[in-house]
Protein backbone atom coordinates (compact mmCIF):
# COMPACT_ATOMS: atom_id res chain seq x y z
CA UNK A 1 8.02 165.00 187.91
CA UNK A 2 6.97 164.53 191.13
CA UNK A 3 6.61 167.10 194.00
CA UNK A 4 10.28 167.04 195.83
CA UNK A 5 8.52 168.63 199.06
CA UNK A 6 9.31 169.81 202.39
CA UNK A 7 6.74 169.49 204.69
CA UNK A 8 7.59 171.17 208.03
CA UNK A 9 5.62 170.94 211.40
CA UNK A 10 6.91 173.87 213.89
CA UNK A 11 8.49 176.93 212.87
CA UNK A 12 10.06 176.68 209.36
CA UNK A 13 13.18 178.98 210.58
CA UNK A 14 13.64 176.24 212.60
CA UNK A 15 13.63 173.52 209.77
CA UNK A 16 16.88 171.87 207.96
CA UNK A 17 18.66 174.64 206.19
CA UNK A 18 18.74 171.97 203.16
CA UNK A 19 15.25 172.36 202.65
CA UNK A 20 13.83 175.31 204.18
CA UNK A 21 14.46 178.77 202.67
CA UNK A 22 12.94 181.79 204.35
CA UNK A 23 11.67 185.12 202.43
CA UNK A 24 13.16 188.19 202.82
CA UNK A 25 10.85 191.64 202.66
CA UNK A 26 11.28 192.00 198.98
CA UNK A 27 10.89 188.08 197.96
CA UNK A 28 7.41 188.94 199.73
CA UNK A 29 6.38 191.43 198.54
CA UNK A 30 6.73 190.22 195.10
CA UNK A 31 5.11 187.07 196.25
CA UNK A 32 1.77 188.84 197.03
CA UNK A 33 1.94 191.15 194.12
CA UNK A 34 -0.62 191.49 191.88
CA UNK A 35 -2.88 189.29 193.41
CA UNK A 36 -6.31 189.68 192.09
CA UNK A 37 -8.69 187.90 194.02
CA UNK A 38 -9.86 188.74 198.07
CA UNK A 39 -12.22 187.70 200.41
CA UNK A 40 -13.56 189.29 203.00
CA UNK A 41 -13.36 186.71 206.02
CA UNK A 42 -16.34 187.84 208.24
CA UNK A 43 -19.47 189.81 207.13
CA UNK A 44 -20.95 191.31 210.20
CA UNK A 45 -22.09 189.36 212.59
CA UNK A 46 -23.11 186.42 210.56
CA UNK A 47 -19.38 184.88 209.70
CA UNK A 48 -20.78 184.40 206.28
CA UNK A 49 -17.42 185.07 203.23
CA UNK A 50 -17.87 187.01 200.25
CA UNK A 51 -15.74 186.64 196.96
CA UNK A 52 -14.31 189.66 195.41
CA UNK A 53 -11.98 190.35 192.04
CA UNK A 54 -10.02 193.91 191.78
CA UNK A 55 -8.60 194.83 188.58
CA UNK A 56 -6.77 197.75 189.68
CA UNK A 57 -4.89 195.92 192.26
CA UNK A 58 -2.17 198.97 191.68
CA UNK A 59 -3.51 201.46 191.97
CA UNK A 60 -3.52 204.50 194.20
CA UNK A 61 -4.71 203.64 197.87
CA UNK A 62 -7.71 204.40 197.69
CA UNK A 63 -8.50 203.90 193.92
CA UNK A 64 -8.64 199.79 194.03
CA UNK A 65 -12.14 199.14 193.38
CA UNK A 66 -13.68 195.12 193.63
CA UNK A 67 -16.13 193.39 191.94
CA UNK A 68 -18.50 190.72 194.32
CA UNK A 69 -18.79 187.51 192.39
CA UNK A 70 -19.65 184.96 194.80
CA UNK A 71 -23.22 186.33 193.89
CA UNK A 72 -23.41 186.20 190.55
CA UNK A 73 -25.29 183.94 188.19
CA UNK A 74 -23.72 180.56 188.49
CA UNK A 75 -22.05 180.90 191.70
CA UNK A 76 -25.04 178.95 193.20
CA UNK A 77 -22.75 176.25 195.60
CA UNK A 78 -20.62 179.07 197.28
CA UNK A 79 -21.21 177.96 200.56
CA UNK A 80 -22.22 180.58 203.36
CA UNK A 81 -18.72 180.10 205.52
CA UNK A 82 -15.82 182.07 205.62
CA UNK A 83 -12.78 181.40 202.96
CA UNK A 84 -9.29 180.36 204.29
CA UNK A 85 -7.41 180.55 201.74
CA UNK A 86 -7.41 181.42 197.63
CA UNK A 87 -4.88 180.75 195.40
CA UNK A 88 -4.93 181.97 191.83
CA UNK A 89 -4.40 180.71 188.53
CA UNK A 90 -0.79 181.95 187.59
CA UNK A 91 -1.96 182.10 183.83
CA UNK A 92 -5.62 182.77 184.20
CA UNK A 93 -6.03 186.03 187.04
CA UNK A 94 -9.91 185.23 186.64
CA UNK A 95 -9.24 181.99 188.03
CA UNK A 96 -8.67 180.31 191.24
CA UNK A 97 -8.95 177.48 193.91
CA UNK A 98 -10.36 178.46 197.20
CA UNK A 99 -10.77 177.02 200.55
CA UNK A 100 -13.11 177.70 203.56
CA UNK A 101 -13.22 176.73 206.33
CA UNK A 102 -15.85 175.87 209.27
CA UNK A 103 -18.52 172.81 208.83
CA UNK A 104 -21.00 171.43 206.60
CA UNK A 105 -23.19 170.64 209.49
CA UNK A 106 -23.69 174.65 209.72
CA UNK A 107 -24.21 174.89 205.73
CA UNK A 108 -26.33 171.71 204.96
CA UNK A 109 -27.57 172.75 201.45
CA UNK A 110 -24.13 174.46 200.94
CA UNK A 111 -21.39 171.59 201.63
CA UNK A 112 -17.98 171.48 200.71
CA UNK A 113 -14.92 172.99 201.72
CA UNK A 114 -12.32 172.58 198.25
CA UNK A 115 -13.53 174.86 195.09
CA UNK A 116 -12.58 175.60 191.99
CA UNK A 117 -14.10 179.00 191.21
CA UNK A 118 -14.16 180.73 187.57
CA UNK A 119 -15.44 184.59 187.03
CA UNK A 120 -16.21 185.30 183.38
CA UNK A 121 -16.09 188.70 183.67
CA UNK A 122 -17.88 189.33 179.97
CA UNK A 123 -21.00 187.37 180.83
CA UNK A 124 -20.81 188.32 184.71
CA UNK A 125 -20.94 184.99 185.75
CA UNK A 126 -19.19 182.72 188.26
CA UNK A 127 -19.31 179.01 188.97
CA UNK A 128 -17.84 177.47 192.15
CA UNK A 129 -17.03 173.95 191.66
CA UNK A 130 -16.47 171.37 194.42
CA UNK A 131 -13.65 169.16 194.48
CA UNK A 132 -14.00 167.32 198.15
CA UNK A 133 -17.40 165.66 196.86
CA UNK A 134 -18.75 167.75 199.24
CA UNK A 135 -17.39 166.06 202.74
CA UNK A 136 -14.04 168.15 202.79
CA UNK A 137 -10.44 166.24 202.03
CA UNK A 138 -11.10 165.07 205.25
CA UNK A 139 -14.25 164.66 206.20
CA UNK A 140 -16.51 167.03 207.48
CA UNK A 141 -13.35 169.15 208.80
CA UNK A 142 -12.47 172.91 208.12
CA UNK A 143 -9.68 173.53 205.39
CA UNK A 144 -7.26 176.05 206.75
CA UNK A 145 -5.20 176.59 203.66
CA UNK A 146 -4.71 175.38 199.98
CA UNK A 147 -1.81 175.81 197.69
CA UNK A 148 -1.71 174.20 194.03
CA UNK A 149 1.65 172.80 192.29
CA UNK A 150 1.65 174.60 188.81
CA UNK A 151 3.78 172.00 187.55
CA UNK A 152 1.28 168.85 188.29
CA UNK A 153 -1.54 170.54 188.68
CA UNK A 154 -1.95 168.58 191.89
CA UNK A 155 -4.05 170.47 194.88
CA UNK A 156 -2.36 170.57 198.58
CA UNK A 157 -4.93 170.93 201.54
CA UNK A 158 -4.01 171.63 205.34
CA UNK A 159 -6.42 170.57 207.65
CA UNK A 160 -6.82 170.07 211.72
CA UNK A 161 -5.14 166.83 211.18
CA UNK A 162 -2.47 167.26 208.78
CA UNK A 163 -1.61 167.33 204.94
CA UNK A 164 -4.40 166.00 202.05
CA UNK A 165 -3.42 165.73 198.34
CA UNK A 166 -5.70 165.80 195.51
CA UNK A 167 -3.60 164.69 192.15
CA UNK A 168 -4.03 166.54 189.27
CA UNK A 169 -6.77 168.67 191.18
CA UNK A 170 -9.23 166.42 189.80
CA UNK A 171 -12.49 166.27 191.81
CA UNK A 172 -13.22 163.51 190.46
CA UNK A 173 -10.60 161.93 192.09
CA UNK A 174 -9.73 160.69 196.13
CA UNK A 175 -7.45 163.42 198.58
CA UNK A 176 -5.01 161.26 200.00
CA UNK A 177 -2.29 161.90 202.60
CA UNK A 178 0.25 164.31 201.40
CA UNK A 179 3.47 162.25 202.74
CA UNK A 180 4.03 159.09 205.18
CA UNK A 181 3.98 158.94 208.52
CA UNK A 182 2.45 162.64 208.82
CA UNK A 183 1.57 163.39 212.14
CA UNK A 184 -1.65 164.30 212.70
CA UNK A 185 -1.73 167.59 214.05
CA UNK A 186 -3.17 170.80 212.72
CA UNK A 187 -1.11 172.81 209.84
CA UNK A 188 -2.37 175.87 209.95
CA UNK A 189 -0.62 177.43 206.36
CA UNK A 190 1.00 176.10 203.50
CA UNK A 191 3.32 177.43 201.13
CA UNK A 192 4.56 175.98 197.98
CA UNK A 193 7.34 176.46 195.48
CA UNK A 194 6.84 174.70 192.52
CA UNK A 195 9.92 175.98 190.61
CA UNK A 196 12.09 174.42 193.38
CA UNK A 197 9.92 171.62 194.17
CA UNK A 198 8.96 172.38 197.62
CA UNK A 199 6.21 172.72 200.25
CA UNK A 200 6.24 173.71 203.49
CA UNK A 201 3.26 173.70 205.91
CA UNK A 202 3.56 175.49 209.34
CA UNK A 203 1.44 174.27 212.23
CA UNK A 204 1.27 175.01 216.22
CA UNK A 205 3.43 172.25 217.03
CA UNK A 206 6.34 172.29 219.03
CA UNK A 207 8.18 169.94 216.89
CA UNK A 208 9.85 170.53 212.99
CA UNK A 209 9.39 167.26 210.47
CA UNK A 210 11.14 167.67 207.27
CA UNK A 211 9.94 165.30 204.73
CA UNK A 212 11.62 164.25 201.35
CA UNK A 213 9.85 162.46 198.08
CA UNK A 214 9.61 159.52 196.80
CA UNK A 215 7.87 158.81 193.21
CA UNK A 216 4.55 159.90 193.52
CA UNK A 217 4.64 160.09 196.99
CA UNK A 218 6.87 161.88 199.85
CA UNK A 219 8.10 159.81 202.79
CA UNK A 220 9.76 160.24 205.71
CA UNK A 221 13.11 161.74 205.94
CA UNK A 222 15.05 161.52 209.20
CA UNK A 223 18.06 163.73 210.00
C-alpha cells in the first residue's frame, strides 16, 4: 500500500488537524526509547562524525557504555562528515540507515551522503553501504534527515530543497521527488508514521503544505 503521507512545510502544530497529530511527553519518550545507535556530531575541531552502538541503552546514568564502529573492518566508505540523522532497523537493533550531511567536494575519496550501515557485532565488523550512488538524492547537497517506511521499505530524504524518495530503499534504484508540486525549500526534519501512513517534514518556512497520496505517488492537496 502506498505511503498516505503528510508532508508539512512550517510548523506542524500549525498543519490541518486531519492530518497532523502532535506528541505528547510520554508518546516521546517512548518514541526515542531504546534506541541503540548514536553519533557523535562534531569531533573536535575537525567536524569529522563517529558511529557508535550501546547495548545498555538502560542503564544507570552513567553505566551506558558504546562501542565505535564506524572504524571497524569493513566500514571503509564512512565518509569523514558529520551524521544528520540515523534511523534504525525496528527488527534488526544492529542495523540502520544513516544520513550526513555537508559535501562531497570536502570528502572526495569519501562521497555519499545516504547509507545503509550493518555492525556484526560477533565478527566486529561494519560495512557502510551507499545508496545515493555517491552524488547525494540530490546532488552534491547535504542530507538533513532520513526516515524509512517499515511497511515499503521505501527511504525518505530531506534536503536544502525539499523531499527525495528512494523506493524500496534500493540503491540501485533513482531518489525521486517525494510528492508534486513540493516547494523547494529546505526541510530541516522528518518524521514518519508508518502504522498510520504518514510523514511529516518540518522546515523554516513561513508557510504549512499538507499533502495527500495518490498510488505510488503523493500530490497536492489543497484545503
Amino acid at each position: 500500500m502506498a505511503l498516505r503521507a503528510a508532508v508539512v512545510f512550517g510548523s506542524l502544530l500549525a498543519a490541518a488537524p486531519v492530518l497532523a497529530e502532535p506528541m505528547n511527553a510520554d508518546a516521546a519518550r517512548r518514541f526515542v526509547a531504546g534506541k541503540l545507535f548514536s553519533f557523535n556530531c562534531f569531533e573536535g575541531s575537525t567536524g569529522t562524525g563517529r558511529i557508535f552502538v550501546t547495548k545498555n541503552a538502560n542503564a544507570a546514568a552513567g553505566a551506558v557504555t558504546y562501542q565505535r564502529i564506524d572504524n571497524l573492518p569493513g566500514a571503509t566508505a564512512d565518509p569523514n562528515r558529520f551524521p544528520s540523522s540515523i534511523y534504525i532497523d525496528p527488527t534488526n537493533p544492529n542495523h540502520a540507515w544513516i544520513s550526513y550531511s555537508g559535501y562531497n567536494i570536502n570528502t572526495p575519496t569519501l562521497p555519499g551522503h545516504v547509507f545503509e550501515v550493518t555492525w556484526n557485532q560477533a565478527a566486529g565488523t561494519a560495512t557502510w553501504t551507499n545508496l545515493d550512488g555517491g552524488t547525494g538524492p540530490m546532488g552534491d547537497l547535504p542530507t538533513t534527515d532520513l526516515v524509512r517506511d517499515d511497511a515499503t521499505g521505501d527511504l525518505y530524504a530531506s534536503t536544502d530543497f525539499g523531499v527525495m524518495m528512494l523506493a524500496g530503499g534500493n540503491g540501485a534504484g533513482s531518489w525521486v521527488a517525494a510528492g508534486e508540486g513540493l516547494p523547494n525549500v529546505e526541510v530541516a526534519g522528518l518524521t514518519i508514521v508508518p502504522g498510520a501512513r504518514k510523514l511529516y517534514a518540518a522546515s523554516r518556512s513561513d508557510t504549512s503544505m499538507p499533502l495527500a497520496s495518490a498510488p505510488g505517488a503523493m500530490s497536492r492537496a489543497r484545503s
